[in-house]
Protein backbone atom coordinates (compact mmCIF):
# COMPACT_ATOMS: atom_id res chain seq x y z
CA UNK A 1 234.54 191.05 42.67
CA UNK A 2 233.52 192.63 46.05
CA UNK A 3 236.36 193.64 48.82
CA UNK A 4 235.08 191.29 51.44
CA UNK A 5 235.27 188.28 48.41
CA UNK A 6 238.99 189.59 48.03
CA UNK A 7 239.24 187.91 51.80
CA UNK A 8 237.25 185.40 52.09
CA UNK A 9 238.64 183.19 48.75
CA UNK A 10 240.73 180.67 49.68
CA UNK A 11 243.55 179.23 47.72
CA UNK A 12 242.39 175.89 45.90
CA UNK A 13 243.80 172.77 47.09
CA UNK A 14 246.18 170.44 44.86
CA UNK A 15 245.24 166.92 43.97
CA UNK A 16 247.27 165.31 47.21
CA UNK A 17 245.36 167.64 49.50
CA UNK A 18 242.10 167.32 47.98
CA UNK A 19 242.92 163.33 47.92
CA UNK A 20 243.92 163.73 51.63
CA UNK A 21 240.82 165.59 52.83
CA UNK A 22 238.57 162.38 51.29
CA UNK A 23 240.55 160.18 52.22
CA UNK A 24 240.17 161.84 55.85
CA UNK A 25 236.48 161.80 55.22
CA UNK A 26 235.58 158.50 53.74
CA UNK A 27 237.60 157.01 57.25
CA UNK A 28 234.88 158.77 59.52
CA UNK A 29 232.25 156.95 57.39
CA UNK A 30 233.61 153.73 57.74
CA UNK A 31 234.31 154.38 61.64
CA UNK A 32 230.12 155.57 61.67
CA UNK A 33 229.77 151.82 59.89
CA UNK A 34 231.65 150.17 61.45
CA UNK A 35 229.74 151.27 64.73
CA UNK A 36 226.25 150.71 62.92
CA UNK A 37 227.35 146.91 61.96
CA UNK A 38 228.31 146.16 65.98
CA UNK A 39 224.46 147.67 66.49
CA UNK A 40 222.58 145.71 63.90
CA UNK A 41 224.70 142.26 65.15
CA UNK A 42 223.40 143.44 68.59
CA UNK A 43 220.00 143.50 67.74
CA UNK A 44 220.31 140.40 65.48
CA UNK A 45 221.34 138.18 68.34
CA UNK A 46 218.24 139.68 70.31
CA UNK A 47 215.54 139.35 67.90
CA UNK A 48 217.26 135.39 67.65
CA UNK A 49 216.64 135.04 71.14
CA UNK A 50 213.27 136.11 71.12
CA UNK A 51 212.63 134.19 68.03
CA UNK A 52 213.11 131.20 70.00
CA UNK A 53 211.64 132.51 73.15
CA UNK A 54 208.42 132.96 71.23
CA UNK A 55 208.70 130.01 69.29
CA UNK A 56 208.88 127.10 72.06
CA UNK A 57 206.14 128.92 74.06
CA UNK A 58 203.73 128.22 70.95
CA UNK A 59 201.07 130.79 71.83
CA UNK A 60 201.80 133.51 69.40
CA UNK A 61 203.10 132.06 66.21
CA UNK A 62 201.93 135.10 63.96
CA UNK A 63 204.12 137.69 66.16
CA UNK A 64 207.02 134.93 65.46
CA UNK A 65 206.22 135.66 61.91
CA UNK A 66 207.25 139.33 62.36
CA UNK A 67 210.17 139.21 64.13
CA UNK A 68 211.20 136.84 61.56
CA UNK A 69 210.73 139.18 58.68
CA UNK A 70 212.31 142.03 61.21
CA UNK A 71 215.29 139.66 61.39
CA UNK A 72 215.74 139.50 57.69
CA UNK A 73 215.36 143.11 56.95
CA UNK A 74 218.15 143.61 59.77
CA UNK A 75 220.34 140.94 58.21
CA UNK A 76 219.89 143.06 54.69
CA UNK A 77 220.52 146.17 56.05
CA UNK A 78 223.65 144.96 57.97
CA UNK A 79 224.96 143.11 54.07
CA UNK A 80 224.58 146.31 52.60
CA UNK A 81 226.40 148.48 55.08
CA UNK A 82 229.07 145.23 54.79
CA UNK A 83 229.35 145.83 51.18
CA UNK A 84 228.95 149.78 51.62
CA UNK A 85 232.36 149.85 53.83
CA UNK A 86 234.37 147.92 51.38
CA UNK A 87 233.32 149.99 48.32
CA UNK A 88 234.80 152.66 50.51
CA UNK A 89 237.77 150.93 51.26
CA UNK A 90 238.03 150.20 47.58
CA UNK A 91 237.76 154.22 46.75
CA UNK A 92 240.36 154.77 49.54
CA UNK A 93 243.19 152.22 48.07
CA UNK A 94 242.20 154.25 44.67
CA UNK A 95 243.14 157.35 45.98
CA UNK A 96 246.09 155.90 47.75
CA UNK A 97 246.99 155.05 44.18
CA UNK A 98 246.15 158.31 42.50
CA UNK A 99 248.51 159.60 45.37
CA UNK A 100 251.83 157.87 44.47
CA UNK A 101 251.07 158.51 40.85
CA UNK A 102 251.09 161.96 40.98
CA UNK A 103 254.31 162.31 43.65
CA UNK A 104 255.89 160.23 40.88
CA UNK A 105 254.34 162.53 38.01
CA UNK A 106 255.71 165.83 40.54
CA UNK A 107 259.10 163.40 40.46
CA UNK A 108 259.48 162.93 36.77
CA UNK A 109 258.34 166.87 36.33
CA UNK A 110 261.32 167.87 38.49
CA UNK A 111 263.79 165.77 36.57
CA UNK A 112 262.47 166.84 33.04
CA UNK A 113 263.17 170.33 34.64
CA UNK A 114 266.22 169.77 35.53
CA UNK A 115 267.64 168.51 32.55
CA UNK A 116 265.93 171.61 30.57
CA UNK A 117 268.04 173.44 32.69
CA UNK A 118 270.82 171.81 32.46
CA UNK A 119 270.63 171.67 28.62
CA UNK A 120 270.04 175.74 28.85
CA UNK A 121 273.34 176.44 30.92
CA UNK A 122 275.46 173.52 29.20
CA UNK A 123 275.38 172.82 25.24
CA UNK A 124 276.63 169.94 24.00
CA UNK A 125 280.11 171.47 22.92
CA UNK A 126 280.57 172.27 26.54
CA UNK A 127 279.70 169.27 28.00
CA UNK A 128 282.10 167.70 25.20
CA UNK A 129 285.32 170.02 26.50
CA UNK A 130 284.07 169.16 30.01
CA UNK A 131 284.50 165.61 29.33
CA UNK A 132 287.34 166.29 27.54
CA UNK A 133 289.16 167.90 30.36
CA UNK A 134 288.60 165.59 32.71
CA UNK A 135 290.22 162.64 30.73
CA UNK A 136 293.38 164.80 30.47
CA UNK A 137 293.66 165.65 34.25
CA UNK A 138 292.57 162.12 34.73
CA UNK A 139 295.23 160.83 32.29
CA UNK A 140 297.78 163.41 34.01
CA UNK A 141 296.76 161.99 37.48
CA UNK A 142 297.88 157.84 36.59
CA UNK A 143 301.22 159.58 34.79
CA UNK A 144 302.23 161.28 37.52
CA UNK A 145 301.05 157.68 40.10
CA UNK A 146 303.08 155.93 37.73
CA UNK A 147 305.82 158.16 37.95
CA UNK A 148 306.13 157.98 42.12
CA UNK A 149 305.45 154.37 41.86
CA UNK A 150 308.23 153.84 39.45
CA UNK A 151 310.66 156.08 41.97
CA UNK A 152 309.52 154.27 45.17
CA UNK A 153 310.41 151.04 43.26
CA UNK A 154 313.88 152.39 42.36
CA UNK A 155 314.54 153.14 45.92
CA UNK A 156 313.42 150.36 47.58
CA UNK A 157 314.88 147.78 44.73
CA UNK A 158 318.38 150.01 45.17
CA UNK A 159 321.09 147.56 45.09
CA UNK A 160 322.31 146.56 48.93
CA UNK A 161 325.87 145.79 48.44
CA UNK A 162 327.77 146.44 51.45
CA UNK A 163 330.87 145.65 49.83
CA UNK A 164 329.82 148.45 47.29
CA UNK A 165 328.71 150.70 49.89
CA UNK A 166 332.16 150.85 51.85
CA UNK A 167 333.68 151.21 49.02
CA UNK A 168 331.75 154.49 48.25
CA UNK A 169 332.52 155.45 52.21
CA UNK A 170 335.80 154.53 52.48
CA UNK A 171 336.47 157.03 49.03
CA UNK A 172 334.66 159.73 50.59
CA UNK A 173 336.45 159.63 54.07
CA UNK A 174 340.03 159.77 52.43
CA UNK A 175 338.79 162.82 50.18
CA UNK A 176 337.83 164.40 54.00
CA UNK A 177 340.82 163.56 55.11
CA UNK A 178 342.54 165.28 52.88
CA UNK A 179 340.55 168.43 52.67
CA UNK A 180 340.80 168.98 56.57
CA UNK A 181 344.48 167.81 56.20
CA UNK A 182 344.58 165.40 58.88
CA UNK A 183 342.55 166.40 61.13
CA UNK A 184 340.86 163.00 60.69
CA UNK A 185 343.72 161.26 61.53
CA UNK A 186 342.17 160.22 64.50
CA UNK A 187 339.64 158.46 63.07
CA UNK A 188 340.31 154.64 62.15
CA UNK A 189 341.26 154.27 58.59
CA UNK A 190 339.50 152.31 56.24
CA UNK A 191 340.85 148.94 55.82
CA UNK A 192 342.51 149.32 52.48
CA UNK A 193 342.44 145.37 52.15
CA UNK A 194 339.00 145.23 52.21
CA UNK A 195 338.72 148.45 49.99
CA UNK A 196 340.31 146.49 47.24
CA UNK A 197 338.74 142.77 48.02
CA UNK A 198 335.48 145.02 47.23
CA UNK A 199 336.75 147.01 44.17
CA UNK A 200 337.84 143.08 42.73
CA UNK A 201 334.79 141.60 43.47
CA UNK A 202 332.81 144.15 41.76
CA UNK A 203 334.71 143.69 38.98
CA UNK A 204 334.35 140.04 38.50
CA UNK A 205 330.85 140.58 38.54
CA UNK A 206 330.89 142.70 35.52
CA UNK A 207 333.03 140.35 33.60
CA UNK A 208 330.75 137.54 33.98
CA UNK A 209 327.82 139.54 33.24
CA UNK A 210 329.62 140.52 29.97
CA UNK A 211 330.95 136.93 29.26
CA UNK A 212 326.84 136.04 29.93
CA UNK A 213 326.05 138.43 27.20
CA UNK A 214 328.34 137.37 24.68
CA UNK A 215 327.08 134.38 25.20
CA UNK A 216 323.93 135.02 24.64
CA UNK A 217 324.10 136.86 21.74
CA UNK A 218 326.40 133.86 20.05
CA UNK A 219 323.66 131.44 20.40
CA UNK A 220 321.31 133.87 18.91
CA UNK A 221 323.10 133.82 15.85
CA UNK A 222 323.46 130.39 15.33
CA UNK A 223 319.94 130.43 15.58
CA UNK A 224 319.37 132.81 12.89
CA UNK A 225 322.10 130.64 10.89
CA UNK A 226 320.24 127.85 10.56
């Protein structure tokens, strides 16, 4: 190979640039057709005019003969460029077609490629423990939802007695009281009536919730007696 060759090569094409640059070429043929067809339909319409020019004058009916046959070679040659630009539009949708097939072939390449890779970094114990791992953190993740949910429900569903919550006030202000010895003794006292009103009420709420039980669980046995 000679030094100037070493230059002068050129790097080949792919198959989308070589379908590209005929592509390119084929529509500068059909443009140079295109403008031949608007030419031959020009001089159809003339040598039709003259046709009948020459025709109602009557004097030269054997130069009517020729344009007549010059109007049917015209009318060939204009059918077979016709016919010559769709055979080119025909190529042009085939290599419009060759085009997508191989971006999808480069597609499919790419993914094949990245899945050998994939399999190379990753065997199939590894992507087991990977999966594995993620459906204990994911598992770990709803436990720990549940648990706040379950907490958020046990604060917001905390029982509102106000009875029950003076009660709990009222105790804490006398055990103030007398840790400060007196000094609270400005303060208004907590109404000891309604301290024990609260305490009794409370208290006949837990008997009938045991009487309800024991109730209960006395016509579940007579169930199981008979």
């Amino acid at each position: 190979m000679s030094f100037s060759s070493l230059f002068s090569s050129k790097k080949k094409p792919d198959v989308k640039e070589e379908i590209k640059i005929q592509d390119k070429s084929l529509r500068h043929t059909q443009r140079d057709l295109d403008r031949d067809r608007r030419e031959l339909e020009r001089r159809e319409k003339q040598l039709e005019l003259d046709i009948k020019k020459m025709a109602k004058d009557g004097k030269n009916p054997e130069g009517v003969k020729i344009l007549v046959k010059q109007l049917l070679a015209l009318r060939k040659q204009k059918t077979r460029s016709m016919q010559a630009n769709s055979h080119i539009t025909g190529i042009r949708m085939q290599g419009k077609t060759m085009t997508s097939n191989v971006k999808m072939s480069e597609a499919m390449a790419s993914t094949t490629q990245a899945m050998h890779n994939m399999n190379e970094h990753l065997s199939p114990q590894q992507v087991g423990q990977i999966m594995q791992e993620f459906s204990k953190e994911s598992a770990k993740m709803d436990m720990s939802e549940e648990m706040i949910n379950e907490t958020l429900d046990d604060i917001l569903t905390e029982s509102g007695d106000e009875s029950e919550e003076n009660v709990i006030v009222s105790r804490i202000l006398d055990e103030i009281g007398i840790e400060v010895g007196g000094q609270m003794s400005k303060a208004p006292a907590p109404s000891r009536a309604k301290i024990g009103d609260a305490a009794q009420s409370k208290q006949k709420q837990r008997v009938q919730e045991d009487e309800e039980a024991a109730e209960i669980e006395a016509q579940l046995a007579r169930l199981k007696a008979e």
